[in-house]
PDB file of N, CA and C in Angstrom:
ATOM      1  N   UNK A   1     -40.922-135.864  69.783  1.00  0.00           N
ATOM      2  CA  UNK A   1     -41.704-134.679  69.500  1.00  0.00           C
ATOM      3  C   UNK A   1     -41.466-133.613  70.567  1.00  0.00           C
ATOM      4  N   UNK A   2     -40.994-134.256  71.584  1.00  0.00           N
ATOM      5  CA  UNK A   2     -41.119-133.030  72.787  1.00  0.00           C
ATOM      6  C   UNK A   2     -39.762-132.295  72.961  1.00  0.00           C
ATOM      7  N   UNK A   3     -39.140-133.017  72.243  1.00  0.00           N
ATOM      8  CA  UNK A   3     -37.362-132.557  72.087  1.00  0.00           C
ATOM      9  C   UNK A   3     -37.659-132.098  71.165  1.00  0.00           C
ATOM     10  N   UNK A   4     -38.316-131.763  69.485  1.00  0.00           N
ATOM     11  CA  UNK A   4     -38.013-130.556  69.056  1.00  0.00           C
ATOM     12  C   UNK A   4     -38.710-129.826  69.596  1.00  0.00           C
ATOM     13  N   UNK A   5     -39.858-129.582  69.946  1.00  0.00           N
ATOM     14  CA  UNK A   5     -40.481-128.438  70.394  1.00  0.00           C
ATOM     15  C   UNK A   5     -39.654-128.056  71.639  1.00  0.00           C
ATOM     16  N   UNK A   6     -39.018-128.227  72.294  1.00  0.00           N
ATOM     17  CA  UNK A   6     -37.904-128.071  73.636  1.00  0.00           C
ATOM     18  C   UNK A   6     -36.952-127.337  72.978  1.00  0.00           C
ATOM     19  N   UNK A   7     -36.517-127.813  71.690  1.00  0.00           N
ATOM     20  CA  UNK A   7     -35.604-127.051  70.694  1.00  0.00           C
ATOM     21  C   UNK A   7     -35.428-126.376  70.134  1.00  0.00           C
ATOM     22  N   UNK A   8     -36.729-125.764  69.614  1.00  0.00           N
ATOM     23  CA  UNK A   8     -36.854-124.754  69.086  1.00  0.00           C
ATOM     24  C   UNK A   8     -37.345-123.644  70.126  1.00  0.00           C
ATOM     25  N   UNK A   9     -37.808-123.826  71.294  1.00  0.00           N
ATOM     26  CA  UNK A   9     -38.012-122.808  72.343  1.00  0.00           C
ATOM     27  C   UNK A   9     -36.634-122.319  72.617  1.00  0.00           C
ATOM     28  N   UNK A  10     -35.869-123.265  73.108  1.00  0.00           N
ATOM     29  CA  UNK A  10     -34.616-122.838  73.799  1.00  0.00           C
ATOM     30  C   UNK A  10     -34.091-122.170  72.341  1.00  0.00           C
ATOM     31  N   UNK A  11     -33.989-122.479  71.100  1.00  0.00           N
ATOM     32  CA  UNK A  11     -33.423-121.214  69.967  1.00  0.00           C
ATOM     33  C   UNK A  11     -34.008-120.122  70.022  1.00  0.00           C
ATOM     34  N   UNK A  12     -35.108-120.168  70.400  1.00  0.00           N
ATOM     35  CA  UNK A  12     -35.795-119.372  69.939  1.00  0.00           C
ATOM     36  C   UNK A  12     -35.682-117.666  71.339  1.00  0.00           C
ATOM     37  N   UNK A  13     -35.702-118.515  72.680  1.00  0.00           N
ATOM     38  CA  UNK A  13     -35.024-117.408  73.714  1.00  0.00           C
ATOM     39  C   UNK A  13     -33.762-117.845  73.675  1.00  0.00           C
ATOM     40  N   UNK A  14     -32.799-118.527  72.988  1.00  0.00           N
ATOM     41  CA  UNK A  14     -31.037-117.608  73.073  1.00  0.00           C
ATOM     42  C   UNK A  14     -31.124-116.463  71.740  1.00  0.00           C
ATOM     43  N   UNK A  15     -31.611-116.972  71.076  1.00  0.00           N
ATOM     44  CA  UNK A  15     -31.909-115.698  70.018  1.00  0.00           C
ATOM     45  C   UNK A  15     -33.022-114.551  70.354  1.00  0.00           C
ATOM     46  N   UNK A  16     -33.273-114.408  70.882  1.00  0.00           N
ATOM     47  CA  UNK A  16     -34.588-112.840  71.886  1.00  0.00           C
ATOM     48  C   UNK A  16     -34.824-112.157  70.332  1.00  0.00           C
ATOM     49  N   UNK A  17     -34.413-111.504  70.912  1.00  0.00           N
ATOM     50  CA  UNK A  17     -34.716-110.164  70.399  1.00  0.00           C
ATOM     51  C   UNK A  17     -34.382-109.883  68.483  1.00  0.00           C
ATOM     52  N   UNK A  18     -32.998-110.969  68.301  1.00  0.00           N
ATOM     53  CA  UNK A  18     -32.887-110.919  67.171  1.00  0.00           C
ATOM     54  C   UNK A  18     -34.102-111.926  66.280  1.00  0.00           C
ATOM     55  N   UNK A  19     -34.632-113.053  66.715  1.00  0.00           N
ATOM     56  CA  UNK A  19     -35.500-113.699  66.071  1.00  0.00           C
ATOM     57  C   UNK A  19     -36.434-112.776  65.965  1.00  0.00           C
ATOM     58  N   UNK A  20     -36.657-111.661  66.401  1.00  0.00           N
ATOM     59  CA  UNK A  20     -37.972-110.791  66.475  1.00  0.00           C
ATOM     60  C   UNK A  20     -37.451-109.861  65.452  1.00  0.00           C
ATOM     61  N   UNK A  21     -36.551-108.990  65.736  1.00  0.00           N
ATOM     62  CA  UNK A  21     -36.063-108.183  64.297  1.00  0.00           C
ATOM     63  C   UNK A  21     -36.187-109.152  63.198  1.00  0.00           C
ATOM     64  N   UNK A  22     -35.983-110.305  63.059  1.00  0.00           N
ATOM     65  CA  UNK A  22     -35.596-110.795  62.096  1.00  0.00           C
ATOM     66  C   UNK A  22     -37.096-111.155  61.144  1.00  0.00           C
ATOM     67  N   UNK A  23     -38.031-110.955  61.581  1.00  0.00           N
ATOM     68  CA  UNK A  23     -39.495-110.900  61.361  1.00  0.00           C
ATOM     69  C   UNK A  23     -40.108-109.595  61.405  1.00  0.00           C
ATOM     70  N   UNK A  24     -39.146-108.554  61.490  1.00  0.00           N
ATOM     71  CA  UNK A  24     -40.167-107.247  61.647  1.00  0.00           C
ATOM     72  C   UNK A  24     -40.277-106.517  60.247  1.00  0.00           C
ATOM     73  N   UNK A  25     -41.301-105.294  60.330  1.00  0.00           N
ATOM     74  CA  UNK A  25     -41.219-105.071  58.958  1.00  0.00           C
ATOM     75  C   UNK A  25     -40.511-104.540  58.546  1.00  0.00           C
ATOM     76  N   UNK A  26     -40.059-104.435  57.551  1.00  0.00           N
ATOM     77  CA  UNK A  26     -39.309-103.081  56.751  1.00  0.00           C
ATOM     78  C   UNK A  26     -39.619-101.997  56.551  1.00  0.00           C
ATOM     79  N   UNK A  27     -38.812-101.104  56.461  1.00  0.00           N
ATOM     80  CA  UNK A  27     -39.093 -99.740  56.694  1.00  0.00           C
ATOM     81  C   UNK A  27     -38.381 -98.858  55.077  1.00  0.00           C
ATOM     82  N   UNK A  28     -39.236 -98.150  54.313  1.00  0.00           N
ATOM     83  CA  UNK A  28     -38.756 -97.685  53.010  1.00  0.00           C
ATOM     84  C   UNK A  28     -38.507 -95.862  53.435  1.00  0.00           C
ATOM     85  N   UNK A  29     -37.495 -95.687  53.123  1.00  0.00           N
ATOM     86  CA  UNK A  29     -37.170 -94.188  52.996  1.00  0.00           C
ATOM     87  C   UNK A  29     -36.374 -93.266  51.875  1.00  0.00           C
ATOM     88  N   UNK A  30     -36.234 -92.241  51.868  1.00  0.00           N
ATOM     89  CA  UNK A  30     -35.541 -91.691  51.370  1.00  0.00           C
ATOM     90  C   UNK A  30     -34.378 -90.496  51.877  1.00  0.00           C
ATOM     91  N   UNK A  31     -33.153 -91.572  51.667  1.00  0.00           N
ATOM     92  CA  UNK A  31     -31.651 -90.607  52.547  1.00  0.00           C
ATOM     93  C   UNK A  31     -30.964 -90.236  50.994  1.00  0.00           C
ATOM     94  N   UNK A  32     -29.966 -89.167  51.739  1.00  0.00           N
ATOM     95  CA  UNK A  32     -29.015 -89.088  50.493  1.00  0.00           C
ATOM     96  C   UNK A  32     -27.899 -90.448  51.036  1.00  0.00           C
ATOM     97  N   UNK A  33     -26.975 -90.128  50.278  1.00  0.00           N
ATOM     98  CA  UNK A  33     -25.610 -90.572  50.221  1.00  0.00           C
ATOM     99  C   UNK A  33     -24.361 -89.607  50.879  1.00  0.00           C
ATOM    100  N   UNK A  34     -23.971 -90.396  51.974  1.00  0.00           N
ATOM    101  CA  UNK A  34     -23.265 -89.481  52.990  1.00  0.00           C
ATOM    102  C   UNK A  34     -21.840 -88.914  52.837  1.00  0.00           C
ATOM    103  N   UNK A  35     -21.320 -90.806  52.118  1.00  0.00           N
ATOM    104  CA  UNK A  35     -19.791 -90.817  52.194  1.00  0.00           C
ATOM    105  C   UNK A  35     -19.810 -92.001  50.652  1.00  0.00           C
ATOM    106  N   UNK A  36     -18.702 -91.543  50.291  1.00  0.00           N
ATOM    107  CA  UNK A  36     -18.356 -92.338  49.185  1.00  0.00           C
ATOM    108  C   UNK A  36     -16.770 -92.707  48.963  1.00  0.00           C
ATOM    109  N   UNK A  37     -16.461 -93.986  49.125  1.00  0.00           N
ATOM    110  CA  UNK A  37     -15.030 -94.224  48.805  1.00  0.00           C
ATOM    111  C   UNK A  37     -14.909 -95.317  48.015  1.00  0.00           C
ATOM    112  N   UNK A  38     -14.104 -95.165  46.924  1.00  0.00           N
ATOM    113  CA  UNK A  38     -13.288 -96.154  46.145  1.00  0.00           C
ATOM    114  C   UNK A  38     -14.994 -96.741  45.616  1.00  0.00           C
ATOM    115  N   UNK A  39     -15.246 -97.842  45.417  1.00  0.00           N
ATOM    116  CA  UNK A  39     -16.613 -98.105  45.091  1.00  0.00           C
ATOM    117  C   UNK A  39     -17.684 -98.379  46.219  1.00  0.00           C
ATOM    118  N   UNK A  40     -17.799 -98.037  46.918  1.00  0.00           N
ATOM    119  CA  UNK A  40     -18.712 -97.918  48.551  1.00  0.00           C
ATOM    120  C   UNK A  40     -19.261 -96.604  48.887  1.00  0.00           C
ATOM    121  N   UNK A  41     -20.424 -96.692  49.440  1.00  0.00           N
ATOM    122  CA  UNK A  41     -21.228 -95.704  49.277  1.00  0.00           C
ATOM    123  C   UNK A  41     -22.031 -96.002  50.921  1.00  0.00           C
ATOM    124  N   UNK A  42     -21.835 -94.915  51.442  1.00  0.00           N
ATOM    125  CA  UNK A  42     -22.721 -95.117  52.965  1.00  0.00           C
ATOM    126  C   UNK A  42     -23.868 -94.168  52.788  1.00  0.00           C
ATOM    127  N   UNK A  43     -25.112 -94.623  53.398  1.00  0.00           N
ATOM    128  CA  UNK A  43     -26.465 -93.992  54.073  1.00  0.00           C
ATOM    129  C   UNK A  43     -26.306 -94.250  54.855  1.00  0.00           C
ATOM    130  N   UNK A  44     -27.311 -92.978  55.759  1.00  0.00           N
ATOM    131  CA  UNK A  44     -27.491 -93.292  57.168  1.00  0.00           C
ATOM    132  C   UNK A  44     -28.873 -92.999  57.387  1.00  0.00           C
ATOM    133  N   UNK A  45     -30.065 -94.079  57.126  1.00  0.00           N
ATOM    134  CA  UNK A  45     -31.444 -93.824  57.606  1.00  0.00           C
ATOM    135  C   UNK A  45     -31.968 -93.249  58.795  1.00  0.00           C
ATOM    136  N   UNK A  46     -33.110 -93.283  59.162  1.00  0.00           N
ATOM    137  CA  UNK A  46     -33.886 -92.683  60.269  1.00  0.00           C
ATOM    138  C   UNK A  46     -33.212 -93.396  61.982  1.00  0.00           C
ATOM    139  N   UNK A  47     -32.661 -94.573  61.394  1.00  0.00           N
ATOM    140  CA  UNK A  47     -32.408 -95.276  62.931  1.00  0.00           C
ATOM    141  C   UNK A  47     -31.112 -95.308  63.258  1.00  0.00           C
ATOM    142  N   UNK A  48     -30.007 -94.683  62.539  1.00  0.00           N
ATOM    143  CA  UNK A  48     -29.062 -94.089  62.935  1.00  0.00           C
ATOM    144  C   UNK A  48     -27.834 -95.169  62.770  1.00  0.00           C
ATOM    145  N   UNK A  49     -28.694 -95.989  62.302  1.00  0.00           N
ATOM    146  CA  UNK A  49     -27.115 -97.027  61.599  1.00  0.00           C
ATOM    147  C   UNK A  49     -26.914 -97.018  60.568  1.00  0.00           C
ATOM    148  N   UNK A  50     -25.504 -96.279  59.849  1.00  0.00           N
ATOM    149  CA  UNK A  50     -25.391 -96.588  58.516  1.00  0.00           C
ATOM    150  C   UNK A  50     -24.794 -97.673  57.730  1.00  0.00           C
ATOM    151  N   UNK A  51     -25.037 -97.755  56.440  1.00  0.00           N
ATOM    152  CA  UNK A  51     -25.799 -99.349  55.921  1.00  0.00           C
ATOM    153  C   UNK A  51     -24.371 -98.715  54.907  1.00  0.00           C
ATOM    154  N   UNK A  52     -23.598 -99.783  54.252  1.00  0.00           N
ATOM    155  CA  UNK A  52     -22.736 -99.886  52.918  1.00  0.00           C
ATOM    156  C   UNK A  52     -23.668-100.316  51.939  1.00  0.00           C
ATOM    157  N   UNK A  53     -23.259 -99.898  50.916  1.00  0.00           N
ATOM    158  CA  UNK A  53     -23.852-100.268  49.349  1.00  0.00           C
ATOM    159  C   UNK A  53     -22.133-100.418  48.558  1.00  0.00           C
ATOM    160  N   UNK A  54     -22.218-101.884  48.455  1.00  0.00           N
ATOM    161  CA  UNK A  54     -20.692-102.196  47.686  1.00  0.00           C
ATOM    162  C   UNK A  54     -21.274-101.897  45.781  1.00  0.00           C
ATOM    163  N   UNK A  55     -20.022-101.404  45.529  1.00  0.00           N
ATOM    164  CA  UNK A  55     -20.470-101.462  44.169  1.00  0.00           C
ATOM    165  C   UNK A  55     -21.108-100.263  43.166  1.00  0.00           C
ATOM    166  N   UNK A  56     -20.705 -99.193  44.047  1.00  0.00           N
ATOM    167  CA  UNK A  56     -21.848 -98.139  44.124  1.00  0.00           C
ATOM    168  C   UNK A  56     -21.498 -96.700  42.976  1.00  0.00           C
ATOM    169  N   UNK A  57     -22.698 -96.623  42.155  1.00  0.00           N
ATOM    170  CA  UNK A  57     -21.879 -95.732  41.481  1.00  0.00           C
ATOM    171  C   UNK A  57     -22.903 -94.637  41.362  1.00  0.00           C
ATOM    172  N   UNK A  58     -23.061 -94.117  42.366  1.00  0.00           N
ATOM    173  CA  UNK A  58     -23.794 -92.862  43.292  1.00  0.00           C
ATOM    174  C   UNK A  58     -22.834 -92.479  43.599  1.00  0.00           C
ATOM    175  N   UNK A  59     -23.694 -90.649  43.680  1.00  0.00           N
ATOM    176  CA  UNK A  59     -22.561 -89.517  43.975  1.00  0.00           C
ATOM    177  C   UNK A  59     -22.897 -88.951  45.830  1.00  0.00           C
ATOM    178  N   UNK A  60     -21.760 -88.466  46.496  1.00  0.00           N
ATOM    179  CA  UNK A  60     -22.376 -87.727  47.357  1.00  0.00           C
ATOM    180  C   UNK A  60     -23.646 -86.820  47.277  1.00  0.00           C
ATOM    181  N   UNK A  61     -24.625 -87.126  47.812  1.00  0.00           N
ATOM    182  CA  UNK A  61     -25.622 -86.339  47.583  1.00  0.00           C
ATOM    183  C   UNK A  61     -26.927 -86.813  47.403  1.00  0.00           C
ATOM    184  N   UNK A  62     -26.764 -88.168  46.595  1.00  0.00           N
ATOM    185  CA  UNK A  62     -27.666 -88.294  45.608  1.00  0.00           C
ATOM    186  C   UNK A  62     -28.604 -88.840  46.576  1.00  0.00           C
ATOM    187  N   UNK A  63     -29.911 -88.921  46.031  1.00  0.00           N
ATOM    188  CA  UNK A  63     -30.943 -89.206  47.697  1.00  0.00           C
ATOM    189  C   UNK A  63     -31.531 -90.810  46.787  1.00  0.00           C
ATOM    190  N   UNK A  64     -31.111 -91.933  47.814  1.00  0.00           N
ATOM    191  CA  UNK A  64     -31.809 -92.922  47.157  1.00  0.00           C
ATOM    192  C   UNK A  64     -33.269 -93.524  48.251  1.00  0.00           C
ATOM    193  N   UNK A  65     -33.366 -94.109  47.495  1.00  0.00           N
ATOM    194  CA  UNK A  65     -34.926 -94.973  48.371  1.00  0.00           C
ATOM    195  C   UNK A  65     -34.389 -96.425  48.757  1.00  0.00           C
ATOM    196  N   UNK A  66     -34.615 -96.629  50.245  1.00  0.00           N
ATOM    197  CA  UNK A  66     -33.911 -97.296  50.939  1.00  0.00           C
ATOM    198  C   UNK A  66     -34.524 -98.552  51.487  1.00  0.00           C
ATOM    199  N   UNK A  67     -34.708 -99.541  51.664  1.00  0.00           N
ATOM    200  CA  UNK A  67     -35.490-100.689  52.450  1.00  0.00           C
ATOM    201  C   UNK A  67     -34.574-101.461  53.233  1.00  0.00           C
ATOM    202  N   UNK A  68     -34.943-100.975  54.761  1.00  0.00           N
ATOM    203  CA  UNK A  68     -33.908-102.238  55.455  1.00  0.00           C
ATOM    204  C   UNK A  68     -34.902-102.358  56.377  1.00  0.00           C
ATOM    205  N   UNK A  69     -34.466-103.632  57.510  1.00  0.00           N
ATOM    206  CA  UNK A  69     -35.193-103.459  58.386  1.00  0.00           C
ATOM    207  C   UNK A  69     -34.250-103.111  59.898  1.00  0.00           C
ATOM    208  N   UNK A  70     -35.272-102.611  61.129  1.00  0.00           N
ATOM    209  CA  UNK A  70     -34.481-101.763  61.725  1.00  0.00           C
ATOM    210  C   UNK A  70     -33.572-102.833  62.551  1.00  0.00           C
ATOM    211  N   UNK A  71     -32.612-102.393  63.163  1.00  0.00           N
ATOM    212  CA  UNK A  71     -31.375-102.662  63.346  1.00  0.00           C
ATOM    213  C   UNK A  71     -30.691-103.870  63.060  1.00  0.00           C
ATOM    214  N   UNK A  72     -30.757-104.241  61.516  1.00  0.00           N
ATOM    215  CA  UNK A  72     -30.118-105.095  60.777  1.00  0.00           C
ATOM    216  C   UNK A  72     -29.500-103.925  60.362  1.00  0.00           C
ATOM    217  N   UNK A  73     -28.243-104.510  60.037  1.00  0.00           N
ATOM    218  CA  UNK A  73     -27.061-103.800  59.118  1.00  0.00           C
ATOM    219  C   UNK A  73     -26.937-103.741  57.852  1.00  0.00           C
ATOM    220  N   UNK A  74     -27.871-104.403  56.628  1.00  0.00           N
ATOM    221  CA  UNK A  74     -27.912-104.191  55.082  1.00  0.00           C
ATOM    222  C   UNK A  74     -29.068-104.025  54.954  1.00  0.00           C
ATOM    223  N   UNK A  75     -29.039-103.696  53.648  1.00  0.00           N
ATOM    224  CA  UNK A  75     -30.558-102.993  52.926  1.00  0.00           C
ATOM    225  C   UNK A  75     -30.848-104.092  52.538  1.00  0.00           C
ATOM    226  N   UNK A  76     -32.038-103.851  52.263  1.00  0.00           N
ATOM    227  CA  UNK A  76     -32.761-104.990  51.431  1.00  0.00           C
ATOM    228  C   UNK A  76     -32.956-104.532  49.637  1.00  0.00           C
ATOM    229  N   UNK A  77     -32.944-103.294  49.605  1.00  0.00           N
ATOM    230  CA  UNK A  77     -33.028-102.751  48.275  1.00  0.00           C
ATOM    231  C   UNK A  77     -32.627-101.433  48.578  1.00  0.00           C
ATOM    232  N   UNK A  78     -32.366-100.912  47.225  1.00  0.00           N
ATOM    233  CA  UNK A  78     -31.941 -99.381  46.698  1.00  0.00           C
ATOM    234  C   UNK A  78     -31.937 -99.012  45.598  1.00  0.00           C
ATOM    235  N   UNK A  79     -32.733 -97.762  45.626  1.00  0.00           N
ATOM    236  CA  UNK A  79     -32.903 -97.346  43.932  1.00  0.00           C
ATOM    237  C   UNK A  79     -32.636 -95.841  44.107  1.00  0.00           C
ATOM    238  N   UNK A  80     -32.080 -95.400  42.876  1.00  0.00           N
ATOM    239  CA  UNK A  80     -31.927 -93.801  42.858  1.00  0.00           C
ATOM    240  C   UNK A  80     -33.220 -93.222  42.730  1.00  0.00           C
ATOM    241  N   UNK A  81     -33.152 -92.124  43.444  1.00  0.00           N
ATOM    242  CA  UNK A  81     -34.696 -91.415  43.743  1.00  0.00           C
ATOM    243  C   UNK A  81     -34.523 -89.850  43.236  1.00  0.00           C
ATOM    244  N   UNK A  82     -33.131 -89.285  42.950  1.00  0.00           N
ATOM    245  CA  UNK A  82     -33.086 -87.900  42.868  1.00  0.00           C
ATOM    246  C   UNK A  82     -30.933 -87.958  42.291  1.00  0.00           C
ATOM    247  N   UNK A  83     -30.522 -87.483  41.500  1.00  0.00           N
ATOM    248  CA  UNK A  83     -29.148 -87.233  41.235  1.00  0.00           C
ATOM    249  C   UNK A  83     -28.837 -86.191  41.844  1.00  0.00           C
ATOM    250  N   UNK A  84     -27.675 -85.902  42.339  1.00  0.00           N
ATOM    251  CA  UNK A  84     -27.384 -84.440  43.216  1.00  0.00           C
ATOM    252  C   UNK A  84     -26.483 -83.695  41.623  1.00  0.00           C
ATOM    253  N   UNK A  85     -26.771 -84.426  40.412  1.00  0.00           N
ATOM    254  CA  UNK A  85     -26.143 -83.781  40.024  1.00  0.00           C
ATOM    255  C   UNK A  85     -27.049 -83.097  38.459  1.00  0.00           C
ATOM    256  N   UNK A  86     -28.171 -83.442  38.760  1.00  0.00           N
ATOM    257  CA  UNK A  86     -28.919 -82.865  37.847  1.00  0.00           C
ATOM    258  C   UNK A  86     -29.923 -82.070  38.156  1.00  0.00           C
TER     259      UNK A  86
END
């Protein structure tokens, strides 16, 4: 018993800071769409890392609603919120 609890401490400080992001909340916004190539589509939210969306068939412009949490590198969701082309 005292070796896992020994075990999961020591994971728990070599992982710091990421076990803590990894529990924080999510954050919902609304960005456009920055860059678009071939089928890939970049945002760049409030915290200044931008996130890929594979698959993407958004236009430059278009402003979607965003859920990631902060400084993880993928979204958790995305939905179109506005077309830049209507």
């Amino acid at each position: 018993m005292i070796f896992i609890v020994a075990g999961i401490v020591i994971i728990i400080a070599l992982l710091g800071s990421s076990a803590k992001n990894l529990f924080s909340k999510a954050i919902t916004e609304d960005v456009p769409v920055k860059l678009k190539k071939d089928n890939e589509c970049v945002v760049e939210p409030s915290d200044s890392i931008p996130r890929v969306i594979s698959n993407c068939s958004y236009s430059v412009g278009d402003i979607l609603s965003v859920t990631y949490k902060p400084t993880q590198p993928t979204l958790e969701k995305y939905e179109l919120k506005n077309s830049s082309s209507s």
